[in-house]
PDB file of N, CA and C in Angstrom:
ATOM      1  N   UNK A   1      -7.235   0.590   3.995  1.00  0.00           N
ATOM      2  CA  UNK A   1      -7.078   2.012   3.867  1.00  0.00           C
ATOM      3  C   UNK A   1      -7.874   2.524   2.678  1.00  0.00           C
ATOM      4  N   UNK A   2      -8.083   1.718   1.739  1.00  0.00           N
ATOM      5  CA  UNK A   2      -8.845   2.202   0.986  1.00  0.00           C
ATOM      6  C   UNK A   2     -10.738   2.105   1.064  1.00  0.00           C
ATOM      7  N   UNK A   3     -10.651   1.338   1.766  1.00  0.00           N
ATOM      8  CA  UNK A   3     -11.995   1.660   2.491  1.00  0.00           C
ATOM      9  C   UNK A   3     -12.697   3.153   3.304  1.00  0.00           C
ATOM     10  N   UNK A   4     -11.103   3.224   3.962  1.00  0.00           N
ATOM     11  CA  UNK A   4     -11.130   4.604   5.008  1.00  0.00           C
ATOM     12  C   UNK A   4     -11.255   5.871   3.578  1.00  0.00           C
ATOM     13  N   UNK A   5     -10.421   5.712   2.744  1.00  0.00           N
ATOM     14  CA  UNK A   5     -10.253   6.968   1.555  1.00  0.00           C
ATOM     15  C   UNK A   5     -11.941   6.728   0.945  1.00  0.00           C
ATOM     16  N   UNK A   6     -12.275   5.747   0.907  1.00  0.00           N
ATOM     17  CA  UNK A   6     -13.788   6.067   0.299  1.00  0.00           C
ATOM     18  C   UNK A   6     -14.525   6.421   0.613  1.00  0.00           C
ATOM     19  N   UNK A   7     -14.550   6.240   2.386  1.00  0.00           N
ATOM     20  CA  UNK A   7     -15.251   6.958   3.596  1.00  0.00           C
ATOM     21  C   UNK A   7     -15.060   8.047   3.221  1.00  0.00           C
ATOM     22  N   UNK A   8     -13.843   8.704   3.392  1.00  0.00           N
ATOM     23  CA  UNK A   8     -13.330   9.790   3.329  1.00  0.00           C
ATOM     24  C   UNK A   8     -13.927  10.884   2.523  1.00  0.00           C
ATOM     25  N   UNK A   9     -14.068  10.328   1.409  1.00  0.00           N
ATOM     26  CA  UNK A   9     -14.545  11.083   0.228  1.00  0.00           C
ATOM     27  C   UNK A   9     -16.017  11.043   0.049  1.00  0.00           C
ATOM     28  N   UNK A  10     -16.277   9.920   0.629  1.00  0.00           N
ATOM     29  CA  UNK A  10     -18.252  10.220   0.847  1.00  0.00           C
ATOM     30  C   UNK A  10     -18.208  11.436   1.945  1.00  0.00           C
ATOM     31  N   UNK A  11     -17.345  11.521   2.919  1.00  0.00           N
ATOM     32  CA  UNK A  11     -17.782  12.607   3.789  1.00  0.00           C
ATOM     33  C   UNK A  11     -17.693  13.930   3.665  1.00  0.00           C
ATOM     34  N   UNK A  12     -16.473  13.794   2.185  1.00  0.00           N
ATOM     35  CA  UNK A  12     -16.416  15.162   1.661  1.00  0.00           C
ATOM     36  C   UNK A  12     -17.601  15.808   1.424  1.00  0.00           C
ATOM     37  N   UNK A  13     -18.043  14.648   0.416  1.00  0.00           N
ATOM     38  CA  UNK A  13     -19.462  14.575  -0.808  1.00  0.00           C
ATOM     39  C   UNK A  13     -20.767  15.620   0.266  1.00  0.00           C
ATOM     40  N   UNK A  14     -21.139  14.232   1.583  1.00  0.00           N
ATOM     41  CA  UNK A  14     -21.821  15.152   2.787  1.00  0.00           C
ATOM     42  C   UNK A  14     -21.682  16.008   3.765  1.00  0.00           C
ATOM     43  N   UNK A  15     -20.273  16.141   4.026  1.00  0.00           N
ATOM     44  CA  UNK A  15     -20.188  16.981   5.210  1.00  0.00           C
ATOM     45  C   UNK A  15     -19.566  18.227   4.639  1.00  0.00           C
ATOM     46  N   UNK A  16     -19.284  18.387   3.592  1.00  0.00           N
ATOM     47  CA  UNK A  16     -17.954  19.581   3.627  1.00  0.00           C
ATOM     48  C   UNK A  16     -16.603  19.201   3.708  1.00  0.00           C
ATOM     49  N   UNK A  17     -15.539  19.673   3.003  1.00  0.00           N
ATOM     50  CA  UNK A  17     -14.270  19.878   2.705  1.00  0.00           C
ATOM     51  C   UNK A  17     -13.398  20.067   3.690  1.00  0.00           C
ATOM     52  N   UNK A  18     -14.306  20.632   4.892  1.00  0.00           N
ATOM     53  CA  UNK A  18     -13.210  21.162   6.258  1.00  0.00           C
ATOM     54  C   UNK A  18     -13.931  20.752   7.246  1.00  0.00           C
ATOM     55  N   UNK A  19     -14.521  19.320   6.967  1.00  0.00           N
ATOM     56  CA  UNK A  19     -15.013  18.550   8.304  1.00  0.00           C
ATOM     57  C   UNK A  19     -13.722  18.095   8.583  1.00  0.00           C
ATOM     58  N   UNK A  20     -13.682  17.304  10.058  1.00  0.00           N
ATOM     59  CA  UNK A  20     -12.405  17.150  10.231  1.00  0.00           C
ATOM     60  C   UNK A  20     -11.811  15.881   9.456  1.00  0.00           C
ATOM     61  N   UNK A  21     -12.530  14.983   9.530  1.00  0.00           N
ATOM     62  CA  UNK A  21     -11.453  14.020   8.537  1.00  0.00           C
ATOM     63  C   UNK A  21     -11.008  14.286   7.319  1.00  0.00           C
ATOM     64  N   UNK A  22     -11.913  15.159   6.283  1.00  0.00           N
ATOM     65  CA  UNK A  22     -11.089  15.337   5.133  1.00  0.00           C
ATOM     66  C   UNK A  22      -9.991  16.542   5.169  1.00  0.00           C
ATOM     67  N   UNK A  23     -10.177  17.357   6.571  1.00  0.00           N
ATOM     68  CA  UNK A  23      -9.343  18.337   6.963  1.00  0.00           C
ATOM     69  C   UNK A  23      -8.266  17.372   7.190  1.00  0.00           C
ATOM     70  N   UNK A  24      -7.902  16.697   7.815  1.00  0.00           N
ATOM     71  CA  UNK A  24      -6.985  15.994   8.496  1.00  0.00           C
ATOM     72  C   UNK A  24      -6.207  15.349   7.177  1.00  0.00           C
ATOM     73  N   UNK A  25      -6.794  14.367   6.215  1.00  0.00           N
ATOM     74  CA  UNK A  25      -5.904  14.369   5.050  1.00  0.00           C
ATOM     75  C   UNK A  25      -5.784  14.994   4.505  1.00  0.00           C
ATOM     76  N   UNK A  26      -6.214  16.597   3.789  1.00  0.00           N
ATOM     77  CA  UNK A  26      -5.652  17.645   3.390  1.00  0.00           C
ATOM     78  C   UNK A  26      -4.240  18.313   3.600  1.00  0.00           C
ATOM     79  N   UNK A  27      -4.140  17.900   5.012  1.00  0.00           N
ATOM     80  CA  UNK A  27      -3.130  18.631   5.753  1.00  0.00           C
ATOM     81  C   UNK A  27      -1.984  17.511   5.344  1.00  0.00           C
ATOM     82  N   UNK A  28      -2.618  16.144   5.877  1.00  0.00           N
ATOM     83  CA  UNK A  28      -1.463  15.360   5.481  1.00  0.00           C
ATOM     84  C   UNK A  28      -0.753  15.364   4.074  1.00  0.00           C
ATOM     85  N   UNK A  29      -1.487  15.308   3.268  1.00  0.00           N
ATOM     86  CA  UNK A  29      -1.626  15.716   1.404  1.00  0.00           C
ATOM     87  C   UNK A  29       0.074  17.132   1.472  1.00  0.00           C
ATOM     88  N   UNK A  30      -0.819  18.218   2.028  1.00  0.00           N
ATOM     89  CA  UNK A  30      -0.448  19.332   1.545  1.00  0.00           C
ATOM     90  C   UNK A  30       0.775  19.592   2.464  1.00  0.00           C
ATOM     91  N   UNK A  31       1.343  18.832   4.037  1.00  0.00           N
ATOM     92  CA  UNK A  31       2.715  18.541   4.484  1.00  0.00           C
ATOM     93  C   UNK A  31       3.265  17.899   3.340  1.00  0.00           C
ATOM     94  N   UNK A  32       3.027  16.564   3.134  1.00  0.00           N
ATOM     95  CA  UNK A  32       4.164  15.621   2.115  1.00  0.00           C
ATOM     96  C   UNK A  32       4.152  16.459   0.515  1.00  0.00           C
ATOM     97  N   UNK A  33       3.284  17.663   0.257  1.00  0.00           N
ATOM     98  CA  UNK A  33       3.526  18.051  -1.330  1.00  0.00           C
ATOM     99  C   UNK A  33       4.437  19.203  -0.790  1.00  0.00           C
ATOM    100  N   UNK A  34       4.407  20.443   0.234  1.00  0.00           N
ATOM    101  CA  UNK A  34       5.360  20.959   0.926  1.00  0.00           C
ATOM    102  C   UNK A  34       6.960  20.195   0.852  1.00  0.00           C
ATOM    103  N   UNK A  35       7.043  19.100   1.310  1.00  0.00           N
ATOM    104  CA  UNK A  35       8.445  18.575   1.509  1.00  0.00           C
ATOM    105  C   UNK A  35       8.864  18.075  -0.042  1.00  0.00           C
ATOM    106  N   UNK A  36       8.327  17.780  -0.563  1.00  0.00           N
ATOM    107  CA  UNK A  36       8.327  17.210  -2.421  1.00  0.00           C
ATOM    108  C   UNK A  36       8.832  18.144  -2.644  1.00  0.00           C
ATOM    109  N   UNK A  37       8.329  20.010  -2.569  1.00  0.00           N
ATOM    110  CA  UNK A  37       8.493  21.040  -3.340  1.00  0.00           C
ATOM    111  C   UNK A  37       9.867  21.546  -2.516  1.00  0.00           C
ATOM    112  N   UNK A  38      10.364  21.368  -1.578  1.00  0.00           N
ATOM    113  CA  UNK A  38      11.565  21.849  -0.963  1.00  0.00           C
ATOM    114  C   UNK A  38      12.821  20.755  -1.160  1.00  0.00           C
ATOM    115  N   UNK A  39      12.263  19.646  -1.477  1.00  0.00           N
ATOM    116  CA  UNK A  39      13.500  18.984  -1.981  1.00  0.00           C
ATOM    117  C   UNK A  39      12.832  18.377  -3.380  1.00  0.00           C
ATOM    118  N   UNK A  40      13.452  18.743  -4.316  1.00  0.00           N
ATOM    119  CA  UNK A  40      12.835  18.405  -5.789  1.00  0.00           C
ATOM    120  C   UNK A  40      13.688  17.203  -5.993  1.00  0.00           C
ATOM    121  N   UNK A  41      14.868  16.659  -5.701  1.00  0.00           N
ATOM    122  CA  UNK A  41      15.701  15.529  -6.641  1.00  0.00           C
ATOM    123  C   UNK A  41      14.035  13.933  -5.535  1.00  0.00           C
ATOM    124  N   UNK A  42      13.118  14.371  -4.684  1.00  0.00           N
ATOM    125  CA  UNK A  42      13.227  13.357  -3.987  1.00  0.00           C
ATOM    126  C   UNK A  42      11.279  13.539  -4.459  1.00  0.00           C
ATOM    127  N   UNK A  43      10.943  13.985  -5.248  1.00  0.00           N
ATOM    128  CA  UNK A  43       9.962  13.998  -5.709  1.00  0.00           C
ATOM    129  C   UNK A  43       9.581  13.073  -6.100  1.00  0.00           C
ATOM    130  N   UNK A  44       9.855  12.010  -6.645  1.00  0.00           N
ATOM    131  CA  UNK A  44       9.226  10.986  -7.070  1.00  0.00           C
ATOM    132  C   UNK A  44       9.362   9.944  -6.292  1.00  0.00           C
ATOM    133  N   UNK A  45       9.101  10.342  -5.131  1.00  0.00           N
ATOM    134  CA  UNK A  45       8.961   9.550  -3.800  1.00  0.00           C
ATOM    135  C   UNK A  45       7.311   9.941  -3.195  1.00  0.00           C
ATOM    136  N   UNK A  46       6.977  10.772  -4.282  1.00  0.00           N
ATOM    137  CA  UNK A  46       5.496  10.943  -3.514  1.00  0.00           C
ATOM    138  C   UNK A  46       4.929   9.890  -3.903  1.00  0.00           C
ATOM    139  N   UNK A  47       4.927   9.165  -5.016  1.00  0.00           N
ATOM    140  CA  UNK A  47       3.804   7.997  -5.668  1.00  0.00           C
ATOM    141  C   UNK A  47       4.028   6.662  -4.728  1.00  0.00           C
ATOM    142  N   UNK A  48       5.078   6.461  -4.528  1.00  0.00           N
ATOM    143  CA  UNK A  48       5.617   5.815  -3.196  1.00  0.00           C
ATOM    144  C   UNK A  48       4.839   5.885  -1.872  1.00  0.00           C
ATOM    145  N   UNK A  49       4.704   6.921  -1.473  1.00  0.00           N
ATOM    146  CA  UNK A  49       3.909   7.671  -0.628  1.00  0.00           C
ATOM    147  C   UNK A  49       2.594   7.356  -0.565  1.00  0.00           C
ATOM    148  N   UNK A  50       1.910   7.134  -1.880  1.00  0.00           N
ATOM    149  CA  UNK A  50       0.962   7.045  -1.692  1.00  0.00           C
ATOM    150  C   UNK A  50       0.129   5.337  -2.128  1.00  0.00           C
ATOM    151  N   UNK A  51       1.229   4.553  -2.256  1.00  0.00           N
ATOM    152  CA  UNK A  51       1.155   3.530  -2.073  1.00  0.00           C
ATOM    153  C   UNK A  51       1.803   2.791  -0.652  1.00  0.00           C
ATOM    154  N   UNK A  52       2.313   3.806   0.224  1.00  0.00           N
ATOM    155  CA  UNK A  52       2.449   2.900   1.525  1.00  0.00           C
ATOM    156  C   UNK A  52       1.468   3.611   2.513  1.00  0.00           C
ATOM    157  N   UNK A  53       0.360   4.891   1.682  1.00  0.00           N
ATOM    158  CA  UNK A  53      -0.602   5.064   2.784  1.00  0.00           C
ATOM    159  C   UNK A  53      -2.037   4.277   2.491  1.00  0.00           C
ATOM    160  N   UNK A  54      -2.079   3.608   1.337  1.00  0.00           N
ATOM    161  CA  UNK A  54      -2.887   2.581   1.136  1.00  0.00           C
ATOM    162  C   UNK A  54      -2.740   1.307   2.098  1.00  0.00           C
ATOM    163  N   UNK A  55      -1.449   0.508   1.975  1.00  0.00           N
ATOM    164  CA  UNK A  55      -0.835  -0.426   2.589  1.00  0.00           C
ATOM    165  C   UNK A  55      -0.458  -0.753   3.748  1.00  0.00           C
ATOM    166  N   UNK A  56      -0.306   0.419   4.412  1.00  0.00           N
ATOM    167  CA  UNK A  56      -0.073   0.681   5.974  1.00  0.00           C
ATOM    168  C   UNK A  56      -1.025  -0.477   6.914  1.00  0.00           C
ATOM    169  N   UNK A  57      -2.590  -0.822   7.073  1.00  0.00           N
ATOM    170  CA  UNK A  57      -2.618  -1.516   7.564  1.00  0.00           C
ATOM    171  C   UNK A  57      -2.706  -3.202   7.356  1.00  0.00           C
ATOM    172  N   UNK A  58      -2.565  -3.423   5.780  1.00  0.00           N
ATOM    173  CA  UNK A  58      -2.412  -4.690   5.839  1.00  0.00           C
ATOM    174  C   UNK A  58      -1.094  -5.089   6.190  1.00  0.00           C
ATOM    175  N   UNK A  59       0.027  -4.220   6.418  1.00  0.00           N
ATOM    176  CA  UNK A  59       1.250  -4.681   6.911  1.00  0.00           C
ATOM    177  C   UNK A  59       1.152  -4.845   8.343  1.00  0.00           C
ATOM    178  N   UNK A  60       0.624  -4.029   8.750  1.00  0.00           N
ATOM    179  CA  UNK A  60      -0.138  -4.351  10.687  1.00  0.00           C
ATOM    180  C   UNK A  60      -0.345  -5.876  10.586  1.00  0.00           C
ATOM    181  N   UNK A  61      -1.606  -6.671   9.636  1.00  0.00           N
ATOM    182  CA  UNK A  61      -1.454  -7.866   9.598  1.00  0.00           C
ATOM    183  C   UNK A  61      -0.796  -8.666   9.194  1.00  0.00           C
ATOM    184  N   UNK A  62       0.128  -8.450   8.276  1.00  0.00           N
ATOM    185  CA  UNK A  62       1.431  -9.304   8.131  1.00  0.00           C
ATOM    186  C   UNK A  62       2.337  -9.341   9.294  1.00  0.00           C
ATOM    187  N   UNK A  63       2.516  -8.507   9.815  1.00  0.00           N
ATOM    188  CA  UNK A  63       3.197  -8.579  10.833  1.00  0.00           C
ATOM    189  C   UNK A  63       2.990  -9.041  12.014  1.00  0.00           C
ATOM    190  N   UNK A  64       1.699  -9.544  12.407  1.00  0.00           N
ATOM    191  CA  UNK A  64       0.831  -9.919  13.297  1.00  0.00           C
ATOM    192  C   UNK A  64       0.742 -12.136  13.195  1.00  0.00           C
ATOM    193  N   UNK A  65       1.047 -11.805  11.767  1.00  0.00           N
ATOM    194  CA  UNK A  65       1.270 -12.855  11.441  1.00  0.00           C
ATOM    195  C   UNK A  65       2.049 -13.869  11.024  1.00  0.00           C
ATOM    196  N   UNK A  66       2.881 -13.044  11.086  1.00  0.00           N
ATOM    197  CA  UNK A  66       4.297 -13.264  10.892  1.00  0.00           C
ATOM    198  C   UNK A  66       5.331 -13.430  12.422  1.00  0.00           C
ATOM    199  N   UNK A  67       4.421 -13.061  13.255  1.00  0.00           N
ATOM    200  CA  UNK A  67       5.063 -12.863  14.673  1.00  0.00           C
ATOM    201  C   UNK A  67       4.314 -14.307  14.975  1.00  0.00           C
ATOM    202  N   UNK A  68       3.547 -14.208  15.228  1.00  0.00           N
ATOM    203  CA  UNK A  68       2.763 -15.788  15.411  1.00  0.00           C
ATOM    204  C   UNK A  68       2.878 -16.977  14.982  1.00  0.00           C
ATOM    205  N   UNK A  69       3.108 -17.298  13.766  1.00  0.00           N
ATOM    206  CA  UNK A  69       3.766 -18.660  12.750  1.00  0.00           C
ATOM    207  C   UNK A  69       5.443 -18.597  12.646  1.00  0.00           C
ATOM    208  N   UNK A  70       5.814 -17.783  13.075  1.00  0.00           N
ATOM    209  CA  UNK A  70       7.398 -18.056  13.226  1.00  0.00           C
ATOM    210  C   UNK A  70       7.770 -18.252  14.855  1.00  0.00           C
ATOM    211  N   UNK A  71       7.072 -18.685  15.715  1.00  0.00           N
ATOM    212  CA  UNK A  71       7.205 -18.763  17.294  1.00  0.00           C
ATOM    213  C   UNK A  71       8.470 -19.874  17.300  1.00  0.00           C
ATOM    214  N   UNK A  72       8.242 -21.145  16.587  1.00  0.00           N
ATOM    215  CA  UNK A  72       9.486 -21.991  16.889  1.00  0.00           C
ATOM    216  C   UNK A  72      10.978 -21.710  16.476  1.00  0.00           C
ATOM    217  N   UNK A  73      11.308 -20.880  15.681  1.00  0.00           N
ATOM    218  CA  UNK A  73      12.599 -20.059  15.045  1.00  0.00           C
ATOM    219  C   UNK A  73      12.835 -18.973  16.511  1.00  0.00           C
ATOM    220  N   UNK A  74      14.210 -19.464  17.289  1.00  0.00           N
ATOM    221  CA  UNK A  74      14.469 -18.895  18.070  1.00  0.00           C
ATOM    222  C   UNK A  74      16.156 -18.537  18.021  1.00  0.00           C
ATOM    223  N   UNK A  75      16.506 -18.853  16.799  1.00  0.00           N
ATOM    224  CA  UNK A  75      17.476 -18.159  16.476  1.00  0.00           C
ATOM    225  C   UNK A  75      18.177 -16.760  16.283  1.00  0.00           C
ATOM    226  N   UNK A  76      16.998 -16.135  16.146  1.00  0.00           N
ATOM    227  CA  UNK A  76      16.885 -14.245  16.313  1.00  0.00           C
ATOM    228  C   UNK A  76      17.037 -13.847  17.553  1.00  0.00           C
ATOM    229  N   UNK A  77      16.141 -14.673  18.479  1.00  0.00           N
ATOM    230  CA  UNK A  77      16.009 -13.934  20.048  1.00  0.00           C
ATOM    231  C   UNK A  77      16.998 -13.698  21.106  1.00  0.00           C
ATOM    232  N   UNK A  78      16.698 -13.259  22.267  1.00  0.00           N
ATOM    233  CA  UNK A  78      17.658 -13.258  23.172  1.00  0.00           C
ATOM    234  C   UNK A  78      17.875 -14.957  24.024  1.00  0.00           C
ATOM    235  N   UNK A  79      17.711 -15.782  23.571  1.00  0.00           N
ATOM    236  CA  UNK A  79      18.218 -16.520  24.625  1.00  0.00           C
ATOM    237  C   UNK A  79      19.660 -17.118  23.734  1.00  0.00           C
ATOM    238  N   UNK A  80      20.195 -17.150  25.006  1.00  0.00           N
ATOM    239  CA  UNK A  80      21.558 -17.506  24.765  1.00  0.00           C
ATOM    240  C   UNK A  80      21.962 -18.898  25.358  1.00  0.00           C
ATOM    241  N   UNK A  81      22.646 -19.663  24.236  1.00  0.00           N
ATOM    242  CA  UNK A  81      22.818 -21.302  24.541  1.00  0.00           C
ATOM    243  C   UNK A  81      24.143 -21.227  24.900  1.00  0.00           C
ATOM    244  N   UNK A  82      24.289 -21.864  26.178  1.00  0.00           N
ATOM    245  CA  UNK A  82      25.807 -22.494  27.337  1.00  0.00           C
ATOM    246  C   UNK A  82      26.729 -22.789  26.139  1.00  0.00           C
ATOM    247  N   UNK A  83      27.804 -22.471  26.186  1.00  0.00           N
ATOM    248  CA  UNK A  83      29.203 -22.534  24.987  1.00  0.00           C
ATOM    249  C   UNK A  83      29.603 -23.138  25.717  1.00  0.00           C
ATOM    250  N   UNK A  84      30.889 -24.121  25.009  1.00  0.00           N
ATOM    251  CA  UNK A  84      31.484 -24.835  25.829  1.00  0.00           C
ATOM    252  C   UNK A  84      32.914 -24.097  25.997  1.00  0.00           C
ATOM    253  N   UNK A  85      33.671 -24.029  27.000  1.00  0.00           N
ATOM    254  CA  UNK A  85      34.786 -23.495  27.243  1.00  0.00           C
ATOM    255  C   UNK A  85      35.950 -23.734  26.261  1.00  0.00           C
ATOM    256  N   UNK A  86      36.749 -23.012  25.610  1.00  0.00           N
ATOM    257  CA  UNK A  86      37.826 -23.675  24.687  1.00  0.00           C
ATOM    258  C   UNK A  86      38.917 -24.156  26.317  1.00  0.00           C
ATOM    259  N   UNK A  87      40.037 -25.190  25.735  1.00  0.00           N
ATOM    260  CA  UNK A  87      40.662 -25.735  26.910  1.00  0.00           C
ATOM    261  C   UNK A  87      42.236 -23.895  26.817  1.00  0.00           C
ATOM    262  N   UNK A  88      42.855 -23.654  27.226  1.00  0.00           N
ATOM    263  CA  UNK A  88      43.572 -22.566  27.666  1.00  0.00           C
ATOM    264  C   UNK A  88      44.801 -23.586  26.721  1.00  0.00           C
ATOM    265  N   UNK A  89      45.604 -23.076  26.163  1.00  0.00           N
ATOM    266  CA  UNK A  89      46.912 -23.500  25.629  1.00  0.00           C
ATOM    267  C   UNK A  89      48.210 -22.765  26.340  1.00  0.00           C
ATOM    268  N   UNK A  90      48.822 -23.342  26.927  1.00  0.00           N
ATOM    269  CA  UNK A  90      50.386 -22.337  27.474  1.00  0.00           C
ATOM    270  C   UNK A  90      51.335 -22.673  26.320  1.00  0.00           C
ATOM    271  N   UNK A  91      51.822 -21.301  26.021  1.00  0.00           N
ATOM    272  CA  UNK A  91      53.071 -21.509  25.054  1.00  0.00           C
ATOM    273  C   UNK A  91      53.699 -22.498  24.678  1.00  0.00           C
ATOM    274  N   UNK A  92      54.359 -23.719  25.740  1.00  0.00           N
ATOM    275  CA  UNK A  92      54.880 -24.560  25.700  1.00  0.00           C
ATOM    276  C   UNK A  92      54.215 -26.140  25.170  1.00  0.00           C
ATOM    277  N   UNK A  93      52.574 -25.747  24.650  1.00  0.00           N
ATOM    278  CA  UNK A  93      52.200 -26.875  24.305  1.00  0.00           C
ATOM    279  C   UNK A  93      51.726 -27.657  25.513  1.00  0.00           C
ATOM    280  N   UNK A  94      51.367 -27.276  26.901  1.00  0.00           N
ATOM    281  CA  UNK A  94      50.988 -28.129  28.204  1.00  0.00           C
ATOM    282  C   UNK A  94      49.623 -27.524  27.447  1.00  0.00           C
ATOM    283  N   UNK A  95      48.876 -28.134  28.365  1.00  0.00           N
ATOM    284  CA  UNK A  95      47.023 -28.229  27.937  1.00  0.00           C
ATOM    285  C   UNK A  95      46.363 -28.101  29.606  1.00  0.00           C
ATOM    286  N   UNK A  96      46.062 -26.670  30.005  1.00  0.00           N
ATOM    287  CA  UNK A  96      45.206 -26.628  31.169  1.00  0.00           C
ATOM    288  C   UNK A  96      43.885 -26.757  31.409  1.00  0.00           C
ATOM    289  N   UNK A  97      43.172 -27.319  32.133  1.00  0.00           N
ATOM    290  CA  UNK A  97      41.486 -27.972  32.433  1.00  0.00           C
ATOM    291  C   UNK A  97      41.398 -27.149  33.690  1.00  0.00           C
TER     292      UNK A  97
END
């Protein structure tokens, strides 16, 4: 992502301010400083912000990779292993099969 922001900003440099990609993060910019300014206790969630729009796609590859090297751990998934029946107890201490 920070490759894309350097793009970004060379295209400012050549194209103009309201080409569409630097239009497009402007907007994004100036939504998330909008919501900062309408809730103030949650403001210091923007720097946050702008460290998970850096990060966003190397977590694509963690996760890519993380799905792949954990294949033998099938403890999470849906398959479900045959239980064995408990035997039924009657009040009286008899034992039914």
């Amino acid at each position: 992502m920070v490759a894309v922001i350097t793009a970004i900003s060379i295209n400012i440099v050549e194209d103009g301010l309201f080409s569409p990609s630097p239009l497009f993060l402007l907007m994004v910019i100036a939504q998330l400083t909008v919501a900062a300014l309408l809730h103030p206790q949650e403001i210091n969630c923007l720097f946050y912000g702008i460290i998970y729009y850096i990060s966003v796609p190397s977590m694509y590859l963690v996760l890519i990779i993380f799905s792949v090297y954990n294949l033998n751990d099938i403890t999470w998934g849906t398959r479900e292993v045959q239980k064995k029946k408990p035997d039924a107890v009657i009040p009286f201490g008899f034992v039914l099969r």
